[in-house]
N, C-alpha and C. Protein backbone atom coordinates (compact mmCIF):
# COMPACT_ATOMS: atom_id res chain seq x y z
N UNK A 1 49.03 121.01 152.45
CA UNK A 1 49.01 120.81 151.01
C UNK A 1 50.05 121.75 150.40
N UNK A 2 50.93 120.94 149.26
CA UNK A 2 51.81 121.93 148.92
C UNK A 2 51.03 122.82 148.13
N UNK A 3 52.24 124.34 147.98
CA UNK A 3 51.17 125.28 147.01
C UNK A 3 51.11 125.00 145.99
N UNK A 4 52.28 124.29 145.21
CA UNK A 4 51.64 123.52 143.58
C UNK A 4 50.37 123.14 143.28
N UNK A 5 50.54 122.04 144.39
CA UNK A 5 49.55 121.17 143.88
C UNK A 5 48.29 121.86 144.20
N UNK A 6 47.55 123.12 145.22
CA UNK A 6 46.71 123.96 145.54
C UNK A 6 46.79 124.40 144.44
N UNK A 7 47.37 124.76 143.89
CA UNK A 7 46.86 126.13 142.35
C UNK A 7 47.02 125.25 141.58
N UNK A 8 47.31 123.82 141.12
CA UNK A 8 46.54 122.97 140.01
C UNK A 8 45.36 122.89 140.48
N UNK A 9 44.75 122.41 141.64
CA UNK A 9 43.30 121.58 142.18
C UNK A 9 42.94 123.46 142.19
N UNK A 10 42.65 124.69 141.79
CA UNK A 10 42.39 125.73 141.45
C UNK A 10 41.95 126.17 140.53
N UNK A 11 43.29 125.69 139.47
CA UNK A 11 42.96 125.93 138.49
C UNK A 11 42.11 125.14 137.94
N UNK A 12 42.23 123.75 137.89
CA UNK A 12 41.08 122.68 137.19
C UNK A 12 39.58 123.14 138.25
N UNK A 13 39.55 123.67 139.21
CA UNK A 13 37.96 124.08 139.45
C UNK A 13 37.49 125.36 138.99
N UNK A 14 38.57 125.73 138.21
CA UNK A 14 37.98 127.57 138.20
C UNK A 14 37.89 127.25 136.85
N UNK A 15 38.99 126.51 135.89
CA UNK A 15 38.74 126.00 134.26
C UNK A 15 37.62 125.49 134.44
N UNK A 16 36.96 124.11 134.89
CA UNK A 16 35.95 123.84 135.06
C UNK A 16 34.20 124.56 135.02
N UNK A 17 34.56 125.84 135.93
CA UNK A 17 33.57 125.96 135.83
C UNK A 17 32.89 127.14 135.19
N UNK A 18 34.12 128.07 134.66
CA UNK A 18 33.94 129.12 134.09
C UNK A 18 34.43 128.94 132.69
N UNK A 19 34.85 128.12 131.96
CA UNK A 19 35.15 127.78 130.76
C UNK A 19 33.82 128.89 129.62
N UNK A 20 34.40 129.28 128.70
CA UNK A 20 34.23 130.31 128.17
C UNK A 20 32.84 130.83 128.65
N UNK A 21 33.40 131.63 129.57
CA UNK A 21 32.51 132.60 130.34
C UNK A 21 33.47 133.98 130.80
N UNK A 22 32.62 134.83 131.03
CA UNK A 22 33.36 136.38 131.54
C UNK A 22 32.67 136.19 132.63
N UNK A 23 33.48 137.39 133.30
CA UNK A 23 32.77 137.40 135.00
C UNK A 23 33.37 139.14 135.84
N UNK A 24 33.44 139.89 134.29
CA UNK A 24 33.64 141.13 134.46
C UNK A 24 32.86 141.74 135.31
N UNK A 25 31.47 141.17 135.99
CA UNK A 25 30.43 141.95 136.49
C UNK A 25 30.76 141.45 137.96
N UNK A 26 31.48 140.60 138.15
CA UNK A 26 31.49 139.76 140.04
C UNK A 26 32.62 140.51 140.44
N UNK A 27 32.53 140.40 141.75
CA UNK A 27 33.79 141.14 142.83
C UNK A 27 34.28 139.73 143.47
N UNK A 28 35.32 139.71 144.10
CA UNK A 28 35.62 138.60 145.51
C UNK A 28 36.87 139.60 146.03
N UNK A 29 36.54 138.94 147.11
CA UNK A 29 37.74 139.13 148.10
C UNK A 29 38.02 138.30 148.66
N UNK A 30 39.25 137.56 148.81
CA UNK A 30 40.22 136.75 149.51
C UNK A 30 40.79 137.18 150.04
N UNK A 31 40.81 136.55 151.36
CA UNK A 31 41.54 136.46 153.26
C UNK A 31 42.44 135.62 153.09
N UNK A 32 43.46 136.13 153.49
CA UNK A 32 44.69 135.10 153.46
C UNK A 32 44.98 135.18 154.89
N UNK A 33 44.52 133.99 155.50
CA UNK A 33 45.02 133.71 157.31
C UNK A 33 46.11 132.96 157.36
N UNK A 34 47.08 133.88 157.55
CA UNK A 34 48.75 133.46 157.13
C UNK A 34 49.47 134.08 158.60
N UNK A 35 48.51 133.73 159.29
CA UNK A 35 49.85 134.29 160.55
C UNK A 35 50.64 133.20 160.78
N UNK A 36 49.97 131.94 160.70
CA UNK A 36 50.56 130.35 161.24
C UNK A 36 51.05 129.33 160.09
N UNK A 37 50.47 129.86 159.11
CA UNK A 37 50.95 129.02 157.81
C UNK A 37 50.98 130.17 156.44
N UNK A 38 52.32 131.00 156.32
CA UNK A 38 52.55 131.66 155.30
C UNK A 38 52.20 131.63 153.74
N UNK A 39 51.92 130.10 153.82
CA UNK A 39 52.09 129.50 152.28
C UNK A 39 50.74 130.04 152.10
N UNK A 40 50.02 130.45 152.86
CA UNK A 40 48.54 130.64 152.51
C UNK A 40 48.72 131.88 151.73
N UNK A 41 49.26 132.98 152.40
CA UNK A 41 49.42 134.01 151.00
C UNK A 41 49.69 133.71 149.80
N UNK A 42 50.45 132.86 149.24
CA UNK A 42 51.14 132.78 148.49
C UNK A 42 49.86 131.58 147.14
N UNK A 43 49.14 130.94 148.26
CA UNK A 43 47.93 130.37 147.25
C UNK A 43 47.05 131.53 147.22
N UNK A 44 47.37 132.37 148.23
CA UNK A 44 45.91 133.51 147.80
C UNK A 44 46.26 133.97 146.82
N UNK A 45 47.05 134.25 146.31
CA UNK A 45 47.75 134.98 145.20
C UNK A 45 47.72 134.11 144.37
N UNK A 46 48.10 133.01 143.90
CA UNK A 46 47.67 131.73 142.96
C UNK A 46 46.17 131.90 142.26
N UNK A 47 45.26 131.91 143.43
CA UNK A 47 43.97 131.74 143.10
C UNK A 47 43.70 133.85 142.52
N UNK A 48 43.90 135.15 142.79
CA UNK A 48 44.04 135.80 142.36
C UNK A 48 44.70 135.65 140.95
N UNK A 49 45.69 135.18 140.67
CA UNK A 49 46.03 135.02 139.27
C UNK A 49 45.02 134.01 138.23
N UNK A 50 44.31 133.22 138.87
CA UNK A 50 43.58 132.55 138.13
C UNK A 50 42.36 133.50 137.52
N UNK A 51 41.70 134.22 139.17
CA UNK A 51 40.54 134.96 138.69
C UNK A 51 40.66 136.06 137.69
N UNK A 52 41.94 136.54 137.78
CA UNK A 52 42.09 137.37 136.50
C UNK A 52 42.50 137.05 135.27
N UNK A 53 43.09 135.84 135.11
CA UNK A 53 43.21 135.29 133.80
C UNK A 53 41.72 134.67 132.62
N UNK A 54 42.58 135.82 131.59
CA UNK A 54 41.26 135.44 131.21
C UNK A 54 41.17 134.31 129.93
N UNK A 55 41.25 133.73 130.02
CA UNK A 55 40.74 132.08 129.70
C UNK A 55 40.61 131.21 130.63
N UNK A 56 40.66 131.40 131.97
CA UNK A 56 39.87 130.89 133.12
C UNK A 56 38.50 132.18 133.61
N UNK A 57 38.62 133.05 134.65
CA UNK A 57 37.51 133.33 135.36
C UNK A 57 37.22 134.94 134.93
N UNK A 58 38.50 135.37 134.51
CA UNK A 58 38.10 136.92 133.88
C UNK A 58 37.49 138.10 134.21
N UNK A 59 37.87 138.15 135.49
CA UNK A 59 37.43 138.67 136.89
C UNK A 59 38.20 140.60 136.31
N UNK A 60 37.80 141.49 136.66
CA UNK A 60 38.91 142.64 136.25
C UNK A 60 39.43 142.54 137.59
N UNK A 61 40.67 143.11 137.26
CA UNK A 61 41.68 143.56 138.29
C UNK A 61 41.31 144.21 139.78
N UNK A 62 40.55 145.52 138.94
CA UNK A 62 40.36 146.52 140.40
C UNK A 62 38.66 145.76 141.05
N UNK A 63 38.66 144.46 140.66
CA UNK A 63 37.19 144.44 141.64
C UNK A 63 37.58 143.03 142.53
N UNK A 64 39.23 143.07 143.40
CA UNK A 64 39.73 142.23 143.30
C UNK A 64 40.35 142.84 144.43
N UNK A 65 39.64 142.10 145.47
CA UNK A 65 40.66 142.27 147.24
C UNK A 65 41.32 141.25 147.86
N UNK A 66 42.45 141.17 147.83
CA UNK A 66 43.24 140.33 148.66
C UNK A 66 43.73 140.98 150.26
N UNK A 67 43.17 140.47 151.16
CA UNK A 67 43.50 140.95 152.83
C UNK A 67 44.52 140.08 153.10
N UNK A 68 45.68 140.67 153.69
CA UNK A 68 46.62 139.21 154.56
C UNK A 68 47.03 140.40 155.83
N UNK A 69 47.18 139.32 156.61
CA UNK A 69 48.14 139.95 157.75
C UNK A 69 49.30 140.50 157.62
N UNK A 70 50.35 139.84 156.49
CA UNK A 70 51.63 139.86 156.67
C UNK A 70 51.84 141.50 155.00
């Protein structure tokens, strides 16, 4: 899947379901398994920009782990 079209089908599930909502109180962490397909970092980071934007998921910054190999 290209990464465009991954961080639209992202964003319309994260607009979707957090539409005016905060989510200052949740943590995540995203694994980016990018030894064999790089592009995967690069949506992990997509979907990181969503969770912190806030008119989508409004996640704060520092409760916010991204792991990659590379």
């Amino acid at each position: 899947m290209a990464s465009g079209k991954f961080e639209e089908n992202a964003i319309a599930f994260f607009t979707h379901r957090m539409t005016n909502q905060s989510f200052n109180n949740g943590y995540a962490l995203l694994i980016s398994v990018d030894a064999d397909l790089p592009v995967t970092l690069k949506d992990a980071r997509a979907i990181v920009n969503i969770l912190v934007d806030s008119d989508r998921a409004d996640y704060l910054p520092e409760k916010l782990t991204l792991e990659s190999a590379l």
